[in-house]
Protein backbone atom coordinates (compact mmCIF):
# COMPACT_ATOMS: atom_id res chain seq x y z
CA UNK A 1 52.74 13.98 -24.73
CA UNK A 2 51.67 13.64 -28.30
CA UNK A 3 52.14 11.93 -31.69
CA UNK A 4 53.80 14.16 -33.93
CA UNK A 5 54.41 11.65 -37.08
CA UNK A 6 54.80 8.10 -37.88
CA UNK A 7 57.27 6.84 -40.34
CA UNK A 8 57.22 3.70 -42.60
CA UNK A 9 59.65 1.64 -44.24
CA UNK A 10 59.75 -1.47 -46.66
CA UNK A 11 62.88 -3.92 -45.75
CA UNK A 12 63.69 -6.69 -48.01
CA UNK A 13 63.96 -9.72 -45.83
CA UNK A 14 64.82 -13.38 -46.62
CA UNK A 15 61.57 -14.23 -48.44
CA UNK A 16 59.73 -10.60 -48.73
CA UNK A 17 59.69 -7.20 -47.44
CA UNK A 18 59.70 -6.28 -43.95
CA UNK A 19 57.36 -3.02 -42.79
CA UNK A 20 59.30 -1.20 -40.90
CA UNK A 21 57.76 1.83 -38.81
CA UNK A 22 58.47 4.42 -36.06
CA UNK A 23 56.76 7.06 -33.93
CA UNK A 24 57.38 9.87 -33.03
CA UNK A 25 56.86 12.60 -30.18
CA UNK A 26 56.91 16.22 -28.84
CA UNK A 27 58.62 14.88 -26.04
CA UNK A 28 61.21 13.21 -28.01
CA UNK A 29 60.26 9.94 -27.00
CA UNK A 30 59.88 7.26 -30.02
CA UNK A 31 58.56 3.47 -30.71
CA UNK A 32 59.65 1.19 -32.74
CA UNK A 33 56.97 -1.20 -34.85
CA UNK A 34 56.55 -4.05 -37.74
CA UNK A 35 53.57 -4.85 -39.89
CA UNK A 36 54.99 -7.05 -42.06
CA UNK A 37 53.30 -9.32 -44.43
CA UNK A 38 53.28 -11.33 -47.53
CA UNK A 39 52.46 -11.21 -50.30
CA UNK A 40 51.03 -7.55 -51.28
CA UNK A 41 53.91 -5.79 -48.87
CA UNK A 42 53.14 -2.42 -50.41
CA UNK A 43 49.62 -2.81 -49.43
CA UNK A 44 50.25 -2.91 -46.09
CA UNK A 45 52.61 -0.32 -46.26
CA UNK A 46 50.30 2.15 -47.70
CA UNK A 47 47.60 0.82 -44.78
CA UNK A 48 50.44 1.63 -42.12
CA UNK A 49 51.19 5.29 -43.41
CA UNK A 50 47.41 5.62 -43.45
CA UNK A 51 46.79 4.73 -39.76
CA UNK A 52 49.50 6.77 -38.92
CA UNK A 53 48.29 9.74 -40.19
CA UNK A 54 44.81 8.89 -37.92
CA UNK A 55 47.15 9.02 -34.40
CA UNK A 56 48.89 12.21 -34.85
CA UNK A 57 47.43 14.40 -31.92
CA UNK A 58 46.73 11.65 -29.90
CA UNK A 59 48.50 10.63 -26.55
CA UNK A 60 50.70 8.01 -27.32
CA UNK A 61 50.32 6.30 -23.68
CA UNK A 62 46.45 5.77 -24.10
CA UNK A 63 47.70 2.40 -26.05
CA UNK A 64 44.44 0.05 -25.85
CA UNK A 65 42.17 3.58 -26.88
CA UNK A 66 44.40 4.04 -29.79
CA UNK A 67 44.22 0.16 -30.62
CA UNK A 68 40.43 0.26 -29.94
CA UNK A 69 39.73 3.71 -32.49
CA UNK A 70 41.60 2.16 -35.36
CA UNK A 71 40.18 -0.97 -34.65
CA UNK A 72 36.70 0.76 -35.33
CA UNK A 73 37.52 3.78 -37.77
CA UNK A 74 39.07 0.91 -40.26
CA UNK A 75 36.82 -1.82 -39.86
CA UNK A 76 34.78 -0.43 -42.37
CA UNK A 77 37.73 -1.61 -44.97
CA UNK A 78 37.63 -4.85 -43.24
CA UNK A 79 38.56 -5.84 -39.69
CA UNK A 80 41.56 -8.24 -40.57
CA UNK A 81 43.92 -8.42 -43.40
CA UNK A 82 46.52 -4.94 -44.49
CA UNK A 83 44.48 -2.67 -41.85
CA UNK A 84 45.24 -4.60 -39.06
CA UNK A 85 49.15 -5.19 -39.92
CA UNK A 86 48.69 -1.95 -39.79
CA UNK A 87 47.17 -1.67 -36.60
CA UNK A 88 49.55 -4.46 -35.28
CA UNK A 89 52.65 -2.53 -36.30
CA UNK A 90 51.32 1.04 -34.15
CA UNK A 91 50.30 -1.20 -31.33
CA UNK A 92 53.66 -2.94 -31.03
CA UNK A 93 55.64 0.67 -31.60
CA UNK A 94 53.43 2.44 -28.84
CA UNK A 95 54.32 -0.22 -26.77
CA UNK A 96 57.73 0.07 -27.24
CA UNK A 97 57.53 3.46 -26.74
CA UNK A 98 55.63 3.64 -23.73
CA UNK A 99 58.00 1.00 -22.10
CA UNK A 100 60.68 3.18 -22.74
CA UNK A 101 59.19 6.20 -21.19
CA UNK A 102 58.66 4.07 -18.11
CA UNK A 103 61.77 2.32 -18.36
CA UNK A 104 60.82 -1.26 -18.49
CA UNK A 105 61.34 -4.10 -20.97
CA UNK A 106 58.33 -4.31 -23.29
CA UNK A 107 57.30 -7.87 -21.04
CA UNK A 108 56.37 -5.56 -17.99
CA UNK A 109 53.69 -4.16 -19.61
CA UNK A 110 52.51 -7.17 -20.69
CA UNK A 111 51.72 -8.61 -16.79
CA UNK A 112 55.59 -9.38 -15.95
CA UNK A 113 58.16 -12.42 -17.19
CA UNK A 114 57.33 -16.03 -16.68
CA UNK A 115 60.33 -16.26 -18.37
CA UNK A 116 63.20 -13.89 -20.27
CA UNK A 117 64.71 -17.27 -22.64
CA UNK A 118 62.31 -18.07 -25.07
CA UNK A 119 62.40 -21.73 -26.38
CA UNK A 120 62.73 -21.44 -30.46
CA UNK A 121 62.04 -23.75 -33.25
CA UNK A 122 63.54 -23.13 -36.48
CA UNK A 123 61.78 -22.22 -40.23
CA UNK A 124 63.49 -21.69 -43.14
CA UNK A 125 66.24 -24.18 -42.48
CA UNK A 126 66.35 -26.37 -45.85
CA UNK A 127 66.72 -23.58 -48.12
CA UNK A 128 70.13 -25.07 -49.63
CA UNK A 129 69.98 -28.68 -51.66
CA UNK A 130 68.14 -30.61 -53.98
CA UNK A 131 65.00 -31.04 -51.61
CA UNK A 132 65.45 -34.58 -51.61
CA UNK A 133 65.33 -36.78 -48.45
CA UNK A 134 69.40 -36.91 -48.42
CA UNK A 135 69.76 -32.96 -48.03
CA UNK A 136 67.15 -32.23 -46.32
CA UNK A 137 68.20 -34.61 -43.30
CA UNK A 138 71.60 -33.31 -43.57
CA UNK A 139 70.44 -29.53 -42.79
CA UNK A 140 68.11 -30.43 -40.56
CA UNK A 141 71.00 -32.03 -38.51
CA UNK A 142 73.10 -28.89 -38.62
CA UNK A 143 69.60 -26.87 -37.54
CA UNK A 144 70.41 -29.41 -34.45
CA UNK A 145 74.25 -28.74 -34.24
CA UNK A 146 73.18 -25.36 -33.73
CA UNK A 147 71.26 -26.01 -30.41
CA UNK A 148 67.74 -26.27 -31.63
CA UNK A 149 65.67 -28.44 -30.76
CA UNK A 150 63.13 -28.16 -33.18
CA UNK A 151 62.08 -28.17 -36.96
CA UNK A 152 59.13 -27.16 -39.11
CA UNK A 153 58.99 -27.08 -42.93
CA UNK A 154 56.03 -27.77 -45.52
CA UNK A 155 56.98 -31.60 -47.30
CA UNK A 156 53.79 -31.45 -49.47
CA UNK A 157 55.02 -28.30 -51.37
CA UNK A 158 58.65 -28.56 -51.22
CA UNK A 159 58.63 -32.39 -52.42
CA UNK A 160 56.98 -30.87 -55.74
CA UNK A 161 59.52 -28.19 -56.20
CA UNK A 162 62.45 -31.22 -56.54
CA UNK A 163 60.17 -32.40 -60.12
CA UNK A 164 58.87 -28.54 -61.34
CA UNK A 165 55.54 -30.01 -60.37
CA UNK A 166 52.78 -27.95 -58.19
CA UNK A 167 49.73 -28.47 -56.11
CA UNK A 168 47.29 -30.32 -58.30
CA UNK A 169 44.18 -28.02 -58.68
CA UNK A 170 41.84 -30.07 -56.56
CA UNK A 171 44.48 -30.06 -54.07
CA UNK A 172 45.22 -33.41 -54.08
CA UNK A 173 48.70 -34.76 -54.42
CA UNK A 174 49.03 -38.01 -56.62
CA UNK A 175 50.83 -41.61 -54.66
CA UNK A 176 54.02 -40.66 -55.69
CA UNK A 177 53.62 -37.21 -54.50
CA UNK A 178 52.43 -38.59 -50.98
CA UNK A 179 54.84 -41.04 -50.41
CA UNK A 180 57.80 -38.07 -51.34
CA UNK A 181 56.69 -35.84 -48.68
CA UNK A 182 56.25 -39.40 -46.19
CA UNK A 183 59.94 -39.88 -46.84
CA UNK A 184 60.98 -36.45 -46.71
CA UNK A 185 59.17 -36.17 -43.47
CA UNK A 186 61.03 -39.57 -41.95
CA UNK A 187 64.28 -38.97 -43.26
CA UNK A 188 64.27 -35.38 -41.04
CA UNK A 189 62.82 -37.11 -38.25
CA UNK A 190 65.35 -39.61 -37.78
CA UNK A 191 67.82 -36.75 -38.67
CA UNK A 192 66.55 -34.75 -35.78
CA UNK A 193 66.53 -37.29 -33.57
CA UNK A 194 63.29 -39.37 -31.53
CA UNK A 195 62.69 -36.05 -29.20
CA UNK A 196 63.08 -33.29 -30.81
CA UNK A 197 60.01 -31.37 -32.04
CA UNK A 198 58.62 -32.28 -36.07
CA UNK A 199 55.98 -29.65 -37.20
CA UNK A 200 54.79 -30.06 -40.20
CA UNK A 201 53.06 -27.52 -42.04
CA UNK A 202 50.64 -27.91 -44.78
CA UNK A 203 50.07 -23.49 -45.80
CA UNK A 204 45.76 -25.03 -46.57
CA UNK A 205 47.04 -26.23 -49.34
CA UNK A 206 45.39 -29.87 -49.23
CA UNK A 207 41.69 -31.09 -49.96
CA UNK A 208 40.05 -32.82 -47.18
CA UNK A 209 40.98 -36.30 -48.14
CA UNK A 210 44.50 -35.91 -48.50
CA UNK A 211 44.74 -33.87 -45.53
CA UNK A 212 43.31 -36.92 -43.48
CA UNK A 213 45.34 -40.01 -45.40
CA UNK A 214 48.60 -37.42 -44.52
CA UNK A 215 48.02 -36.70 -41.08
CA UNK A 216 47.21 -40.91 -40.45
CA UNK A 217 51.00 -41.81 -42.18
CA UNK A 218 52.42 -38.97 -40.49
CA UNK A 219 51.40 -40.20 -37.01
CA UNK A 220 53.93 -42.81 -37.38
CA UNK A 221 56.42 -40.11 -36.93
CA UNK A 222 54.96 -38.54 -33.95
CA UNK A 223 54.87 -35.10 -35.01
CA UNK A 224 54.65 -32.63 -32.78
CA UNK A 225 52.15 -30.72 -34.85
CA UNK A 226 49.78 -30.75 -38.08
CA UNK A 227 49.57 -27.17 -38.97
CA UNK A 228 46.63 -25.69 -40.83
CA UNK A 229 45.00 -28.99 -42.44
CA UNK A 230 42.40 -26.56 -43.54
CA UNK A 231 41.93 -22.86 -44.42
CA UNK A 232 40.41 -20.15 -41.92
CA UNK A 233 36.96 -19.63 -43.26
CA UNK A 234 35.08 -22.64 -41.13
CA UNK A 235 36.14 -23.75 -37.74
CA UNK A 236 33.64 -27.01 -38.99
CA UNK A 237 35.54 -28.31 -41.45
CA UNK A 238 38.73 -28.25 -39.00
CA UNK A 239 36.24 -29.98 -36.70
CA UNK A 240 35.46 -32.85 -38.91
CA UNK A 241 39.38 -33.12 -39.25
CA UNK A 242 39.89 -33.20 -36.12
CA UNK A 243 37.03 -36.10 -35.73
CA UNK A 244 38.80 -37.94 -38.67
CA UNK A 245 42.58 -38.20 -37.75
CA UNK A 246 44.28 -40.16 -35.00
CA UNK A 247 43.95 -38.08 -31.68
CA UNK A 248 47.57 -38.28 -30.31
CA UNK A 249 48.23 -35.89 -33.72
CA UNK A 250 47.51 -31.81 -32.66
CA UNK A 251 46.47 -29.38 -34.95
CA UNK A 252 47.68 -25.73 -34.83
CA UNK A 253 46.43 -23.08 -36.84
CA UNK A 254 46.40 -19.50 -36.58
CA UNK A 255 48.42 -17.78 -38.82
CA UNK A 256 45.67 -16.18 -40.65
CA UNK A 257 43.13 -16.07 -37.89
CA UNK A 258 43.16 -12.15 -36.77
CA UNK A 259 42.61 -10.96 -33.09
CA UNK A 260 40.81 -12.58 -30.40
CA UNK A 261 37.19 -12.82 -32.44
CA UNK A 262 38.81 -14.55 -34.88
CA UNK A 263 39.73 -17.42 -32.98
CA UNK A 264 36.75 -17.35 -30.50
CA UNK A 265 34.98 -20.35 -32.38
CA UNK A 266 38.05 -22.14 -33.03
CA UNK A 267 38.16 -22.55 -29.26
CA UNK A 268 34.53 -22.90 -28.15
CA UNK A 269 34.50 -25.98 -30.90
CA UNK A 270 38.07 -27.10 -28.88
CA UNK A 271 39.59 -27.83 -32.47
CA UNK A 272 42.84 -27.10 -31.86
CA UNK A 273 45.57 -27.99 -29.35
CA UNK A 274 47.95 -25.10 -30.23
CA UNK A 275 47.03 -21.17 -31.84
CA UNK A 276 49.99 -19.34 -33.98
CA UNK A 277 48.74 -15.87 -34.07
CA UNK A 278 51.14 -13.88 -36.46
CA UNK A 279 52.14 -10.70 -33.78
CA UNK A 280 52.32 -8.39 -36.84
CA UNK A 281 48.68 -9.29 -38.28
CA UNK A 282 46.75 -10.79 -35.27
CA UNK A 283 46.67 -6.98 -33.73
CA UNK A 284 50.05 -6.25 -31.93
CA UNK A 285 51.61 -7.46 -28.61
CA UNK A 286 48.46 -6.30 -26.68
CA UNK A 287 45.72 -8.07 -28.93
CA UNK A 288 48.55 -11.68 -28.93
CA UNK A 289 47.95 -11.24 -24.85
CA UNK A 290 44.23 -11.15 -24.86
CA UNK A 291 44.34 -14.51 -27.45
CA UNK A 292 47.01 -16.19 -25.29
CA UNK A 293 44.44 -15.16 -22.43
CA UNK A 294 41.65 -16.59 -24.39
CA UNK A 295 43.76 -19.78 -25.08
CA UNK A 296 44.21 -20.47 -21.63
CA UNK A 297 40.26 -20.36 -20.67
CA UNK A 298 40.94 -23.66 -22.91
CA UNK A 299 43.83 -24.94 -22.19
CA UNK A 300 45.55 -24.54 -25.50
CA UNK A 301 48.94 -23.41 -25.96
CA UNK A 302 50.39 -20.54 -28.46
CA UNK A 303 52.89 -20.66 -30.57
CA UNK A 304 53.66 -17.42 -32.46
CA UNK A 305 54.14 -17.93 -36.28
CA UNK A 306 57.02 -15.88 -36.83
CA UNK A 307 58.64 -15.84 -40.53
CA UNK A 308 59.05 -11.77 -40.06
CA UNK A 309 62.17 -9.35 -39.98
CA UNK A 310 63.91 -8.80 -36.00
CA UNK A 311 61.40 -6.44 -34.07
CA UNK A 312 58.77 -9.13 -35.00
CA UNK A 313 60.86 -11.67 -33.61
CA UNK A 314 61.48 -9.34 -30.36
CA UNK A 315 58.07 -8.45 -29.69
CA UNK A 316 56.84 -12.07 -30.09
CA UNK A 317 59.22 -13.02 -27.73
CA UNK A 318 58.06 -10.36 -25.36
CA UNK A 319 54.59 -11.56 -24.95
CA UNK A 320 55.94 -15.12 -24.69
CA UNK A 321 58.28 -14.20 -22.40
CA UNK A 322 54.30 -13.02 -20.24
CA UNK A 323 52.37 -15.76 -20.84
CA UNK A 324 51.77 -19.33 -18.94
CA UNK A 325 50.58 -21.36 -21.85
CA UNK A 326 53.18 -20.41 -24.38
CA UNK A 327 54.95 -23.44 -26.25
CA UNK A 328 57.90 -22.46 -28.97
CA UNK A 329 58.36 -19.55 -30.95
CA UNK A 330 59.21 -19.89 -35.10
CA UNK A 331 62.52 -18.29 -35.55
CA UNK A 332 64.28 -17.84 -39.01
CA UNK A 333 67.11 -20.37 -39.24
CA UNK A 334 68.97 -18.67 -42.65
CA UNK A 335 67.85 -15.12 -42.50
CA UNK A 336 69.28 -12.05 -44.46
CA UNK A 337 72.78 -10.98 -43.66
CA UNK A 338 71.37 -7.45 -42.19
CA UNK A 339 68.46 -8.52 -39.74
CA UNK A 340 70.50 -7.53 -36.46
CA UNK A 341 71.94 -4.22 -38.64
CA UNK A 342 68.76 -3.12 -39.40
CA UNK A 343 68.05 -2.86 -35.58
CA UNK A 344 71.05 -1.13 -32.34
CA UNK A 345 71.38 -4.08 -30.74
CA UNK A 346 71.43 -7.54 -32.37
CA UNK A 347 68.86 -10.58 -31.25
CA UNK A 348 70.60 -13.12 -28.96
CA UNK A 349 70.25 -16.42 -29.42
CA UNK A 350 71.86 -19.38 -26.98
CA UNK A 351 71.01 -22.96 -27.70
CA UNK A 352 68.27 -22.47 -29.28
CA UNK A 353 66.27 -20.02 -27.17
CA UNK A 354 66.24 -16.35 -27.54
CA UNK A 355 67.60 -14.59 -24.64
CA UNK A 356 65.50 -10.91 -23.64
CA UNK A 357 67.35 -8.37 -22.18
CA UNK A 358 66.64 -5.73 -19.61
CA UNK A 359 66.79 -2.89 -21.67
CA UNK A 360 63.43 -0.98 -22.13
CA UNK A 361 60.69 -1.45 -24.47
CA UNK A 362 61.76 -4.23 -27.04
CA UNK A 363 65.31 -3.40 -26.28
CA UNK A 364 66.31 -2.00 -29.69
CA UNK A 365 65.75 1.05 -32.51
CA UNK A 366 65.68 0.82 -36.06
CA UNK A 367 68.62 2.12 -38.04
CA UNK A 368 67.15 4.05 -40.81
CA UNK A 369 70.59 4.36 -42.36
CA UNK A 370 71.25 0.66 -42.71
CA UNK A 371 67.33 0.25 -43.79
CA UNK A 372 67.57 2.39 -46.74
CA UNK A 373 70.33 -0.04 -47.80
CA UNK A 374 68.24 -2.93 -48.20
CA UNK A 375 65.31 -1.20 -50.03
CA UNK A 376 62.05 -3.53 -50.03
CA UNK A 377 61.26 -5.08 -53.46
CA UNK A 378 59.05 -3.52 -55.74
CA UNK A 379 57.91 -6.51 -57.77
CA UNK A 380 56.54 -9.71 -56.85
CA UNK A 381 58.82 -13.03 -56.13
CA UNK A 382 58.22 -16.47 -56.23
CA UNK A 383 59.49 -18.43 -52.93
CA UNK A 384 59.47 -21.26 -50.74
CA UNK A 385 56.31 -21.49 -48.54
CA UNK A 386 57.58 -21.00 -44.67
């Protein structure tokens, strides 16, 4: 068998584009795949119809040899960032296709189920409102109606948006602006409820002092995470955090930390308690395995950061679905009106957990008709950090 041609797609989704893409074979068979991320979509758009044309020829069931040769051929443009969404988005469509060739949900391939429902927590849920402490308890409550049983949002950020204020430029935030995003924080806690999970999320966007007075009041609260205090580029500086603030508070990061060597010395320094590798820039299904692997070694749970379009969801859930250590999986509370058209069958969700089927690879193929209705956008758009 053999690639014959990969095709790729830009989505618009809730916040920003999906990437879309599909192989293709002489033996008819196909895979489905995502790259997706934000912002610069068309960059990794233009990455994933480059690495596509690098495959054609090539056996489509030799999956970690095709992972491994992009891997090297690109790494000249860098090892992380738009070539490997690009890379993650082939890996997860070979996948795909070779579970459907041998007939098997996309989880077999992976080492076999723990588990087929997949325990969600929901982003993107307070996107209606004033942002003030009132209406964001009051959708965080429905978020719970629904059969969640957990919430994460960004209070540092969204508190500012309520004034027309932003991030100061030291990336500091003033008394006022702490004790907002305190308030925020309690009022959804005590909408949610005393045992339902609290992530809060801070996108890097706080120097090291305010980072550490935030995470102390927050405590109070008993979050169930503190999510990137500080930015990828030194594992240290998350290390004197982690020295600093009250040790019943974890830290998860991950989101921009790509593939397993990029979270090697965020686990040999044991400054984290939970990793959120991002399936469609962290290297694919088969490169989240090896860092859940990793993980393990260290007894630290993973927690996919998931703000993506459907097969990003799916495939996420696949390799949580194979794991021991996983945790919760981010799941879009108000998405677009077209993420389960976009794909043949729609994503099941019941009480909070998404439910895998049996059908082979990640159960689903993209509908390229109802795609090129929802065209990605062309320009750049402001939005509310997820």
């Amino acid at each position: 068998m053999k690639i014959t041609d990969v095709k790729v797609w830009l989505v618009e989704g809730v916040k920003y584009n999906w990437t879309m893409l599909k192989i293709y074979t002489d033996e008819g068979f196909t895979g489905v795949g995502e790259a997706t991320n934000w912002p610069g979509s068309q960059i990794v758009e233009a990455a994933a119809k480059e690495a596509g044309q690098r495959i054609i020829g090539l056996n489509p069931m030799q999956t970690d040899f095709i992972w491994t040769k992009l891997y090297r051929d690109l790494n000249w443009v860098g090892p992380f960032g738009a070539s490997m969404c690009a890379i993650s988005g082939i890996d997860m469509a070979l996948l795909d296709l070779k579970a459907k060739v041998l007939g098997v949900p996309m989880y077999e391939l992976l080492g076999g189920a723990f588990r087929t429902k997949i325990r969600l927590y929901a982003n993107y849920w307070f996107t209606n409102g004033s942002h003030s402490a009132r209406d964001y308890a009051a959708q965080a409550r429905k978020v719970m109606e629904a059969g969640f049983k957990g919430v994460k949002f960004d209070p540092f950020a969204h508190v500012n948006y309520l004034y027309g204020e932003d991030l100061n430029t030291d990336l500091g935030l003033s008394q006022e602006q702490q004790n907002r995003a305190y308030e925020v924080s309690k009022a959804v806690r005590e909408a949610i409820g005393p045992d339902a999970d609290l992530m809060i999320e801070t996108h890097a966007m706080l120097n090291f002092k305010t980072a550490v007075t935030m995470a102390e009041r927050l405590a109070q609260l008993n979050i169930t995470w503190y999510e990137e205090p500080a930015g990828p580029e030194n594992a240290n500086t998350l290390k004197a955090l982690r020295e600093r603030i009250d040790p019943k508070v974890s830290i998860c990061v991950g989101e921009r930390h790509y593939t397993r060597y990029g979270i090697r010395d965020l686990l040999e320094k044991q400054v984290v308690d939970v990793i959120m590798p991002d399936i469609t820039r962290c290297g694919g299904p088969s490169e989240m395995k090896r860092m859940a692997t990793m993980a393990e070694t260290y007894n630290v749970l993973l927690a996919p950061h998931n703000p993506n379009g459907p097969l990003s969801t799916l495939a996420s859930a696949h390799v949580c679905a194979a794991i021991p250590n996983f945790f919760r999986q981010e799941f879009i509370f108000n998405d677009v009106s077209w993420r389960d058209t976009v794909i043949s069958h729609p994503i099941e969700i019941q009480d909070g957990q998404l439910v895998l089927s049996e059908r082979s690879g990640l159960g689903v193929d993209l509908i390229e008709d109802e795609m090129k209705k929802y065209p990605g956008i062309r320009t750049f758009r402001q939005g509310y950090y997820i």
